[in-house]
N, C-alpha and C. Protein backbone atom coordinates (compact mmCIF):
# COMPACT_ATOMS: atom_id res chain seq x y z
N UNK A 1 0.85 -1.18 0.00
CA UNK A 1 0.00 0.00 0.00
C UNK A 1 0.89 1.24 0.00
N UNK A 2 0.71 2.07 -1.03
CA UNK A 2 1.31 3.78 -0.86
C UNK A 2 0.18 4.52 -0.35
N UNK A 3 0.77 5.31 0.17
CA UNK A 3 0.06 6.51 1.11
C UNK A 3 0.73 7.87 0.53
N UNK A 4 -0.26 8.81 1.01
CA UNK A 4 0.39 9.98 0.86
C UNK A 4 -0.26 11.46 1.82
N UNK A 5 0.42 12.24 2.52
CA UNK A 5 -0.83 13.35 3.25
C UNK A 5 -0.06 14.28 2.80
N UNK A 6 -1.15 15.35 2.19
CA UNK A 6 -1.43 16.63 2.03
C UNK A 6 -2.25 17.41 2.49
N UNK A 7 -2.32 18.71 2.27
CA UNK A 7 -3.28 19.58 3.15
C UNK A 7 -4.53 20.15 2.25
N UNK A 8 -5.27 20.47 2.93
CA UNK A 8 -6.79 20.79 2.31
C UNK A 8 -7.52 22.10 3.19
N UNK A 9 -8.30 22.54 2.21
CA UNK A 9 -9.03 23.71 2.57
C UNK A 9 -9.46 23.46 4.11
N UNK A 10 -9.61 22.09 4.39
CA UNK A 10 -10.46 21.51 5.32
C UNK A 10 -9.24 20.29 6.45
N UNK A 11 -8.39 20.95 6.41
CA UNK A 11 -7.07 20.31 7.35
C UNK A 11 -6.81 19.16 6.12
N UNK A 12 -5.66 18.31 7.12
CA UNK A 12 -4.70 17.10 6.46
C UNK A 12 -5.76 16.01 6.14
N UNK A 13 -5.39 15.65 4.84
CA UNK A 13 -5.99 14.24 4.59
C UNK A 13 -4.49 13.55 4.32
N UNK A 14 -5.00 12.19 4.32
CA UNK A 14 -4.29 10.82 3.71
C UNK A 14 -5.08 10.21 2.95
N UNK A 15 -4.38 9.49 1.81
CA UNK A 15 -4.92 8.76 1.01
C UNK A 15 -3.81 7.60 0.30
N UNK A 16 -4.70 6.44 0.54
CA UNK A 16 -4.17 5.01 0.48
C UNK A 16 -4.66 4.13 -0.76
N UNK A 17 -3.38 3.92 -1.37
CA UNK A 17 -3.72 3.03 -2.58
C UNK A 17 -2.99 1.76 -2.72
N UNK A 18 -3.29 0.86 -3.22
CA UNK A 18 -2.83 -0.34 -3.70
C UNK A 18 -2.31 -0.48 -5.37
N UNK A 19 -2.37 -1.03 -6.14
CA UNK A 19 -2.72 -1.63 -7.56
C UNK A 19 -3.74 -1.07 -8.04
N UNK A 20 -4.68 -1.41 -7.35
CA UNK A 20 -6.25 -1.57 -7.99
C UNK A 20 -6.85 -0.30 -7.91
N UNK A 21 -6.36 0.59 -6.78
CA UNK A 21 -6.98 2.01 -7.03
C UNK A 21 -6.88 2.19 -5.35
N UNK A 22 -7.88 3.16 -5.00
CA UNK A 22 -7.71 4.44 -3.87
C UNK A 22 -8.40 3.26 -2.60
N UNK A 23 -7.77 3.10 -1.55
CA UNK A 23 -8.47 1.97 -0.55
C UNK A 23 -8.87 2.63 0.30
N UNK A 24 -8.36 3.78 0.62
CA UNK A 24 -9.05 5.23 1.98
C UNK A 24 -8.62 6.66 1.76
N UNK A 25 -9.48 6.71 2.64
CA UNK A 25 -9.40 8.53 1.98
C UNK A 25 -9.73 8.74 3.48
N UNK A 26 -9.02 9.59 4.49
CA UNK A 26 -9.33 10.21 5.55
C UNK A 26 -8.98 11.71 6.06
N UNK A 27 -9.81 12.32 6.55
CA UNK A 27 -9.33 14.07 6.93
C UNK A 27 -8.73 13.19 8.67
N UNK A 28 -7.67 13.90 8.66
CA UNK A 28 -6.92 13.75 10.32
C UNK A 28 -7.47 14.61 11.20
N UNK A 29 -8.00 15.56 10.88
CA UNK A 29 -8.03 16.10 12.48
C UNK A 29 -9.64 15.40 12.81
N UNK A 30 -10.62 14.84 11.78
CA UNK A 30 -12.10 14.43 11.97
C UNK A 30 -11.89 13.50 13.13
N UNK A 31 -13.05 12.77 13.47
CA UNK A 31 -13.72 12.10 14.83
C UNK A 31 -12.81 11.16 14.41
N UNK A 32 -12.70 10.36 13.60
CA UNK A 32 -12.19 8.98 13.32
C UNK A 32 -10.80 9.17 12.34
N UNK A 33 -10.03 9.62 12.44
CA UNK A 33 -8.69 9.69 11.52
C UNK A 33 -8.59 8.47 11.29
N UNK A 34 -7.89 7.73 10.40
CA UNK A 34 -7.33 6.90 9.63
C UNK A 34 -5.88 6.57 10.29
N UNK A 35 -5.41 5.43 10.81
CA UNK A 35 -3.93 5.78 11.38
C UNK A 35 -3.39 4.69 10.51
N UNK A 36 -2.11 5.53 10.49
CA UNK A 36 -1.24 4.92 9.49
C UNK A 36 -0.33 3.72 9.71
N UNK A 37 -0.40 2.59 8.49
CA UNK A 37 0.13 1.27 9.02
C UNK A 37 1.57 1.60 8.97
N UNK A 38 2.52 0.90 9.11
CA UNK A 38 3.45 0.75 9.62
C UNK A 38 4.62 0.29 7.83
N UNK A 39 3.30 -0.97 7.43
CA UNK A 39 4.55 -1.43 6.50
C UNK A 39 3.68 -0.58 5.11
N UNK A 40 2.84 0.60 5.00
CA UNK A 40 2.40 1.59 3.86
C UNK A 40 4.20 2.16 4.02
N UNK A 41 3.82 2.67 2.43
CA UNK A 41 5.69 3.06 1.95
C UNK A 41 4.48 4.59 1.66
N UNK A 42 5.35 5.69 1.68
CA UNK A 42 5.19 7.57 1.63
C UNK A 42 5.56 7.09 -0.40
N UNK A 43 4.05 7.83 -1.07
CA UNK A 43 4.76 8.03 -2.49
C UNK A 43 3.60 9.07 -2.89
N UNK A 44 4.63 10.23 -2.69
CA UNK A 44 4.05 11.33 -3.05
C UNK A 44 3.48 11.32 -4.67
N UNK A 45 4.02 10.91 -5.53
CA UNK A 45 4.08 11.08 -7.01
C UNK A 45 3.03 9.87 -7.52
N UNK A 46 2.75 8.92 -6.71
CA UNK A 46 1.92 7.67 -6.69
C UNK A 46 0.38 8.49 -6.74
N UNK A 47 0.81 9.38 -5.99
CA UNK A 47 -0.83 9.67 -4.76
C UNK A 47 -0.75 11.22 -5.94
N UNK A 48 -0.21 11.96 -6.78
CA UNK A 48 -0.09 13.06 -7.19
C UNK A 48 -1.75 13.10 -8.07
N UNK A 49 -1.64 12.04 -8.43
CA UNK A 49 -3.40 11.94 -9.39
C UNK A 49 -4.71 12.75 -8.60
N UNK A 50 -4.37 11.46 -7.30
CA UNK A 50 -5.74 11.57 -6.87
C UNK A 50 -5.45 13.12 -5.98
N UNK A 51 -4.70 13.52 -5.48
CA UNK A 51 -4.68 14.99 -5.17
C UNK A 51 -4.92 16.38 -5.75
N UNK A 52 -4.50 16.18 -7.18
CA UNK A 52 -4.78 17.04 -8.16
C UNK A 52 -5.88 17.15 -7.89
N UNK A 53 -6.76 15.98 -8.30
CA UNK A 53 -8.43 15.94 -8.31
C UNK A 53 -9.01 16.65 -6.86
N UNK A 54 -8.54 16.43 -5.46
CA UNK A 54 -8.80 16.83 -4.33
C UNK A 54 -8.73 18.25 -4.74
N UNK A 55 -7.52 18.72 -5.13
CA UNK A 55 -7.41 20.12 -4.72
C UNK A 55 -7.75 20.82 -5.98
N UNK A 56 -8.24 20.41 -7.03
CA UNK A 56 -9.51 20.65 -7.99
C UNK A 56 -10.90 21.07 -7.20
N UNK A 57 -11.10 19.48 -6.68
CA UNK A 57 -12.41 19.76 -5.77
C UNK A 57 -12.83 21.06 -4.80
N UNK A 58 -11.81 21.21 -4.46
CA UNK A 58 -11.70 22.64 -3.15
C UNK A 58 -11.21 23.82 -3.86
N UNK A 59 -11.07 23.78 -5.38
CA UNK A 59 -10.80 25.03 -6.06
C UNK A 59 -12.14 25.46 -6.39
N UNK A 60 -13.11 24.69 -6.54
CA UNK A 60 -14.57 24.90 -7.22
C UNK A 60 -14.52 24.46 -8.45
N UNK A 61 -13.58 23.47 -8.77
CA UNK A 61 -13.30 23.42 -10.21
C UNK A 61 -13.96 22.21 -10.90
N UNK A 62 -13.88 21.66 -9.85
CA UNK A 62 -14.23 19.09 -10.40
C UNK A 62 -15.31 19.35 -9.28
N UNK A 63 -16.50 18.83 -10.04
CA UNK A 63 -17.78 18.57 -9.45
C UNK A 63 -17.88 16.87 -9.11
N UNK A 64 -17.29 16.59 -10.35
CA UNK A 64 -17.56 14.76 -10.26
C UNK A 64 -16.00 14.23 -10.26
N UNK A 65 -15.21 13.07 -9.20
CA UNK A 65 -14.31 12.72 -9.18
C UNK A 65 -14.00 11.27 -10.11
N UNK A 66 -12.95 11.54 -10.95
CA UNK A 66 -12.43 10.44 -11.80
C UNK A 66 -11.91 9.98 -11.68
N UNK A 67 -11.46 8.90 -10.47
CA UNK A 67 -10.63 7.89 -9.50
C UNK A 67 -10.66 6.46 -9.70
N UNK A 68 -9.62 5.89 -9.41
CA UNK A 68 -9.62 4.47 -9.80
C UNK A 68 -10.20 4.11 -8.34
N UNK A 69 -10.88 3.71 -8.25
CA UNK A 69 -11.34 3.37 -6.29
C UNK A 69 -11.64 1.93 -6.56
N UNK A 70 -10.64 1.18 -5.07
CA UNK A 70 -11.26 0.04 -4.60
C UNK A 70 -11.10 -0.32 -3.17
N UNK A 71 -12.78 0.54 -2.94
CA UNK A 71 -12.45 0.01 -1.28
C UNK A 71 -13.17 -1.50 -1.18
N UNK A 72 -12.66 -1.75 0.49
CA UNK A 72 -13.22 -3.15 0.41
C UNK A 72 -14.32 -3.06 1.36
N UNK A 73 -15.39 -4.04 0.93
CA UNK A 73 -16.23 -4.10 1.79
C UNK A 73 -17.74 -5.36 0.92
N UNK A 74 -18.67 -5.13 1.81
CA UNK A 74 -19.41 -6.25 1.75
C UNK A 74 -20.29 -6.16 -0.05
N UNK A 75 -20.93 -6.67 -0.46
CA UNK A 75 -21.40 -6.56 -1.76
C UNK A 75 -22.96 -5.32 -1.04
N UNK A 76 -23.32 -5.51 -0.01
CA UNK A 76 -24.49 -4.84 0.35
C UNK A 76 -23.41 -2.79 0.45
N UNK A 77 -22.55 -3.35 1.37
CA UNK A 77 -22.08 -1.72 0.97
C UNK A 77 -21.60 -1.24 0.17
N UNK A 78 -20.72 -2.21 -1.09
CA UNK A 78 -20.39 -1.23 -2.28
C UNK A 78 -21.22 -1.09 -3.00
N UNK A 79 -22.72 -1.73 -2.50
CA UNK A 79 -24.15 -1.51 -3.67
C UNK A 79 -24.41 0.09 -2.92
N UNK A 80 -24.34 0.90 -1.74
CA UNK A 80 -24.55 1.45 -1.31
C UNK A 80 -23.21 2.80 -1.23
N UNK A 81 -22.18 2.39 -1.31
CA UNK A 81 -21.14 3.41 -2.40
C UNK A 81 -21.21 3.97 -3.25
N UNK A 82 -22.00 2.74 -4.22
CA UNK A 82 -21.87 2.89 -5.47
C UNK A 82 -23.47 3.72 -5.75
N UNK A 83 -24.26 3.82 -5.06
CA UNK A 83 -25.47 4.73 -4.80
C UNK A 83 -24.90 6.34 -4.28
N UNK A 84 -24.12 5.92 -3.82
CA UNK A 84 -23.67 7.48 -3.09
C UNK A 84 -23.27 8.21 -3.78
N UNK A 85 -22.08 7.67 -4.78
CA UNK A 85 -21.79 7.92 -6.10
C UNK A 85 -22.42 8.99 -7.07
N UNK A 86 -23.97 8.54 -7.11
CA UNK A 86 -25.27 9.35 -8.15
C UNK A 86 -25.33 10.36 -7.15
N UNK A 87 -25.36 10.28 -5.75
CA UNK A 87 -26.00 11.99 -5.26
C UNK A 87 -25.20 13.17 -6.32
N UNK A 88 -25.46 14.03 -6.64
CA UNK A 88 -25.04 14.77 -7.72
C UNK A 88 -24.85 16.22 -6.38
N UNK A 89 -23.24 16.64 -6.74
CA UNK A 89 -22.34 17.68 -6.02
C UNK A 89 -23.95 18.73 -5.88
N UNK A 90 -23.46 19.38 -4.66
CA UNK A 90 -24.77 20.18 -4.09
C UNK A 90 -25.58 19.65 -3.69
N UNK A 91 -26.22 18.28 -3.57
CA UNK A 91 -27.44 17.83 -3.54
C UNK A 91 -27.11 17.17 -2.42
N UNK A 92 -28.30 16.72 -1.56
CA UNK A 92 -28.48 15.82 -0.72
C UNK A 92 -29.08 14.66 -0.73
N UNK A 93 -29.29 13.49 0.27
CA UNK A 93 -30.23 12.12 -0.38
C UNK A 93 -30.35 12.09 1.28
N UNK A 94 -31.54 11.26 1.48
CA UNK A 94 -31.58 10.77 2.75
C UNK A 94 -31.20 9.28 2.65
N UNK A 95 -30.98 8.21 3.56
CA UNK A 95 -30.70 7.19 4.34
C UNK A 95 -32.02 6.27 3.21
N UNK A 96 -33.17 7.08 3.41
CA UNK A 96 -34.31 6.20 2.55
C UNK A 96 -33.90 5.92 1.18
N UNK A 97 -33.99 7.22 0.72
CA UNK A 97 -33.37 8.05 -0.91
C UNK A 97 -32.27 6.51 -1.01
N UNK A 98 -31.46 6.51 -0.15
CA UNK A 98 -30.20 5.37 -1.07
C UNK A 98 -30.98 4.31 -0.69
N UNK A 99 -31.43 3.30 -0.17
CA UNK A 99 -32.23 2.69 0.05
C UNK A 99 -33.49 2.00 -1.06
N UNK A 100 -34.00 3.22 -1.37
CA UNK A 100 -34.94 2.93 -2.61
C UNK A 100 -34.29 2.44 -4.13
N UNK A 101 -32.73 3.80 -3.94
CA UNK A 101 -32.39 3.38 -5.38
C UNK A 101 -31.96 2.22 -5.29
N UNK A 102 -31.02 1.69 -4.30
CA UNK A 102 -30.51 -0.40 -4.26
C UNK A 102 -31.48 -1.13 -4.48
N UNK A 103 -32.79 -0.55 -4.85
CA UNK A 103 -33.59 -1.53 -3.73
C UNK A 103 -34.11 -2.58 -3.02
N UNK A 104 -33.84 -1.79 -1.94
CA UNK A 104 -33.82 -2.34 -0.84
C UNK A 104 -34.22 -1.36 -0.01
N UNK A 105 -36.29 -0.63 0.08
CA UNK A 105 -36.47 0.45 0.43
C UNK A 105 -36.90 0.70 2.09
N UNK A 106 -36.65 -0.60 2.82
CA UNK A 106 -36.81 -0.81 4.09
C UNK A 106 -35.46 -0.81 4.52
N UNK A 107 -34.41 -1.01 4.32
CA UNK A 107 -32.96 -1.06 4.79
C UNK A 107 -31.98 -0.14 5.12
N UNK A 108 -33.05 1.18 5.51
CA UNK A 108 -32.70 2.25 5.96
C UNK A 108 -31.12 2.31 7.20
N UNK A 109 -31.54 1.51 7.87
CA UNK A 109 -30.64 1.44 8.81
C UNK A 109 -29.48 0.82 8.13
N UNK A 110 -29.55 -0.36 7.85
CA UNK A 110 -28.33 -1.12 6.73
C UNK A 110 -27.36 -0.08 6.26
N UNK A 111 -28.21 0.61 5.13
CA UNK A 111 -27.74 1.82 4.40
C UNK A 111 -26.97 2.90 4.97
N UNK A 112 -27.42 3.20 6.49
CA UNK A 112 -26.43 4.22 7.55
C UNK A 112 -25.65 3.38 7.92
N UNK A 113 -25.17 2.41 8.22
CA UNK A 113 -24.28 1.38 8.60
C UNK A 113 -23.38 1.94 7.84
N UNK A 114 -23.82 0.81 6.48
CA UNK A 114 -22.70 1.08 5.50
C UNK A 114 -22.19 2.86 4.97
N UNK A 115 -23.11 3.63 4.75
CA UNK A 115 -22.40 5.06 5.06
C UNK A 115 -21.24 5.21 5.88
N UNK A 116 -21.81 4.48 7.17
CA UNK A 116 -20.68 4.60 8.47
C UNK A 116 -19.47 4.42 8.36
N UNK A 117 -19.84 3.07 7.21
CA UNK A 117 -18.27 2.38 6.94
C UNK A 117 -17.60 2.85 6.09
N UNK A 118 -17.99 3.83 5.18
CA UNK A 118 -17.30 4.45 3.82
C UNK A 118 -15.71 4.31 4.23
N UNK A 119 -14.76 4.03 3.40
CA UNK A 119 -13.51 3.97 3.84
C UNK A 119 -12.45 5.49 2.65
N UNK A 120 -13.55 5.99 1.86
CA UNK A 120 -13.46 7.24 1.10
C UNK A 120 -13.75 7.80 1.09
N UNK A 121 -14.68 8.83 2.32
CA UNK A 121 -14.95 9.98 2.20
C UNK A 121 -14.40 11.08 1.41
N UNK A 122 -15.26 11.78 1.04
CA UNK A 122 -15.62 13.29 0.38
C UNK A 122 -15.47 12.35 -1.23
N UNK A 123 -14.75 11.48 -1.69
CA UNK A 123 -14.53 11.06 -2.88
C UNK A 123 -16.03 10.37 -3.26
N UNK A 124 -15.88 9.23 -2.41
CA UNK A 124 -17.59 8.72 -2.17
C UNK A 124 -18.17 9.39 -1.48
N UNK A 125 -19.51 10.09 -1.82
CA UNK A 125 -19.36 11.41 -0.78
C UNK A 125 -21.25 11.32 0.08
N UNK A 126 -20.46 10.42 1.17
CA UNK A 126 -21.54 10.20 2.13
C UNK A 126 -21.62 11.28 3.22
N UNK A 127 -20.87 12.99 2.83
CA UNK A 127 -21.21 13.91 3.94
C UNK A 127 -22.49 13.96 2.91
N UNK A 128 -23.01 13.82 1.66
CA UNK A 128 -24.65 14.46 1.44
C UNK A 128 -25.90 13.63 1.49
N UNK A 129 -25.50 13.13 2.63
CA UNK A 129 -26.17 12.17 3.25
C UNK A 129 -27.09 12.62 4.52
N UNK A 130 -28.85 13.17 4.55
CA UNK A 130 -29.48 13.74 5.97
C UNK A 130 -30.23 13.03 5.99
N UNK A 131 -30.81 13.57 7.05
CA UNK A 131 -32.03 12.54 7.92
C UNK A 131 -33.35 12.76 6.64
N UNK A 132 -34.18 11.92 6.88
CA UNK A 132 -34.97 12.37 6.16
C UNK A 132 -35.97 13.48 6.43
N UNK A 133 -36.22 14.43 7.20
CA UNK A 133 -36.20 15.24 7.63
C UNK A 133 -35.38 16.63 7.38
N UNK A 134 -34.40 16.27 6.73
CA UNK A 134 -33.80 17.06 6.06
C UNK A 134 -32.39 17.63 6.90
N UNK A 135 -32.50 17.01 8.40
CA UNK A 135 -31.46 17.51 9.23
C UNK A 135 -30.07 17.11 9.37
N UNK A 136 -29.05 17.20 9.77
CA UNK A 136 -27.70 16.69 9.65
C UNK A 136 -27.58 15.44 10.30
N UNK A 137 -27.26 14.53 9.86
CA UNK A 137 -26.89 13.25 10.64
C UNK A 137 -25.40 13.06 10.51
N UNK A 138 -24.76 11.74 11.45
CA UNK A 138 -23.59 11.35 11.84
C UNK A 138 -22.94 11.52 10.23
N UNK A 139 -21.40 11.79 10.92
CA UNK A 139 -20.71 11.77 9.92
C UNK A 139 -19.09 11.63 10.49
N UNK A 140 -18.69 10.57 10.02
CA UNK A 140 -17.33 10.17 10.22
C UNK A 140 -15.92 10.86 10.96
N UNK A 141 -16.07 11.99 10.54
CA UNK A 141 -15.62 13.01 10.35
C UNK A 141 -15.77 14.24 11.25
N UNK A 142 -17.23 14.22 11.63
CA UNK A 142 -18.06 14.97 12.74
C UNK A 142 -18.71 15.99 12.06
N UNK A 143 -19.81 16.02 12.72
CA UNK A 143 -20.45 17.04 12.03
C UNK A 143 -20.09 18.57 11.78
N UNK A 144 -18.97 18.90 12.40
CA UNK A 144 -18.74 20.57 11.58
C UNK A 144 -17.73 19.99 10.03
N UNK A 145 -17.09 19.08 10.00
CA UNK A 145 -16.63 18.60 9.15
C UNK A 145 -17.83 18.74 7.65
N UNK A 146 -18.81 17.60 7.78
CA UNK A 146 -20.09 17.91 7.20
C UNK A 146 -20.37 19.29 6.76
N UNK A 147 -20.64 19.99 7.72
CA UNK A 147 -21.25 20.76 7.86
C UNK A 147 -20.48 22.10 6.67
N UNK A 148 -19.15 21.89 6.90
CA UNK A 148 -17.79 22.99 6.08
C UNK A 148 -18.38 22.10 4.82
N UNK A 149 -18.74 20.75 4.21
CA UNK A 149 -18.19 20.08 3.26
C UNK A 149 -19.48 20.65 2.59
N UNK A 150 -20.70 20.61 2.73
CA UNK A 150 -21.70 20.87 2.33
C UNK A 150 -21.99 22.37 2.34
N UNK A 151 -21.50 22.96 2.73
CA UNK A 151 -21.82 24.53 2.67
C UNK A 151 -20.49 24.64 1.72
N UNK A 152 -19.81 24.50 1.50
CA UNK A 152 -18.98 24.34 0.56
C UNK A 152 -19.36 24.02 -0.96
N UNK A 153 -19.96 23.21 -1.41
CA UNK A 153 -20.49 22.28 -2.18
C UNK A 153 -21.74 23.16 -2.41
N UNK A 154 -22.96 24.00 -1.88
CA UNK A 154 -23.88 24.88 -2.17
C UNK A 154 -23.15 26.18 -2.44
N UNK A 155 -22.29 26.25 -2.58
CA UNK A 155 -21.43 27.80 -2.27
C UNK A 155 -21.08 27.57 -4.31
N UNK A 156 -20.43 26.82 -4.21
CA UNK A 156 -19.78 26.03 -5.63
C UNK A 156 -20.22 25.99 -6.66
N UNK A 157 -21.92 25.34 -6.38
CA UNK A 157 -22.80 24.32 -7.13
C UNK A 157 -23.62 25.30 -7.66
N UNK A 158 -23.62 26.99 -7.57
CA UNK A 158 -24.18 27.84 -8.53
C UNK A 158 -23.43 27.89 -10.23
N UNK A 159 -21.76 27.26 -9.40
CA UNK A 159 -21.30 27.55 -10.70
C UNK A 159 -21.49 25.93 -11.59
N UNK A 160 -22.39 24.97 -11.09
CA UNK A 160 -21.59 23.41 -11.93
C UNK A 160 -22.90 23.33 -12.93
C-alpha cells in the first residue's frame, strides 16, 4: 500500500492506494482519523493523481471525481457506495433516498451502517447524506466537518 498526506481547505488528509486504485481517503483532524500502518511506503508522485483531483475539488473546479477506487467491503455496501456515487455535487439524499435506489427500500438502517463504513470519504461522498427530515446526521468526520463540506459544495454548485 502507498500513502500519501497533504493539506486541504479543510485540514490534512491521507490517502491510500494499492494496484487496484484508492483503498481510503481520511481528513486527520475528523472524529475517526485513519492511522497509518506501519509497513504503507510515503509516495508522493503515486498519490499526485488523486490529489490534483482533491485540490480541484476545493478550487470549485471538479464537481464529479475520476478515480480508480477500490475500497473493500461487503457486496451490500459497495451496492450502497456505489449509490452514493449518483447523489449529484450540491445535492443531498436521505438514508431512505439510497435505500430505494438499491432496492432495498426498508434497509434504511443497513444503508447508515454502510455510510458509516465508507472507507473514502468526500470522494464517495456520504457527507450528502441527511435525515430524512432534512437535518444533519452522523458523519465520520463529525459534524462541523459535514457541515464545512456541504456549505462548501452549495457555495460552488451555482457555478456546476
Amino acid at each position: 500500500m502507498r500513502y500519501d498526506i497533504q493539506d486541504s481547505e479543510l485540514g490534512h488528509i491521507i490517502a491510500v492506494k494499492d494496484n487496484k486504485g484508492l483503498r481510503y481517503l481520511s481528513f486527520l483532524q475528523g472524529k475517526h482519523p485513519l492511522s497509518r500502518d506501519a509497513e504503507w511506503k510515503r509516495d508522493q508522485k503515486g498519490l499526485k493523481y488523486y490529489f490534483d483531483q482533491i485540490r480541484a475539488y476545493f478550487a470549485g473546479e471538479l464537481f464529479v471525481f475520476d478515480l480508480p477506487l477500490a475500497p473493500s467491503g461487503t457486496c451490500f455496501q459497495q451496492s450502497v457506495w456505489t449509490a452514493l456515487m449518483k447523489i449529484p455535487y450540491g445535492h443531498t439524499a436521505s438514508y431512505g433516498d439510497i435505500a430505494k435506489l438499491i432496492g432495498s427500500p426498508r434497509a434504511c438502517r443497513a444503508v447508515g451502517g454502510a455510510n458509516g463504513k465508507n472507507p473514502i470519504p468526500l470522494i464517495i461522498p456520504c457527507h450528502r447524506i441527511v435525515g430524512a427530515n432534512g437535518r444533519l446526521v452522523g458523519y465520520g468526520g463529525g459534524l462541523e466537518l459535514k457541515t464545512a463540506l456541504l456549505k462548501f459544495e452549495a457555495l460552488h454548485s451555482v457555478h456546476n
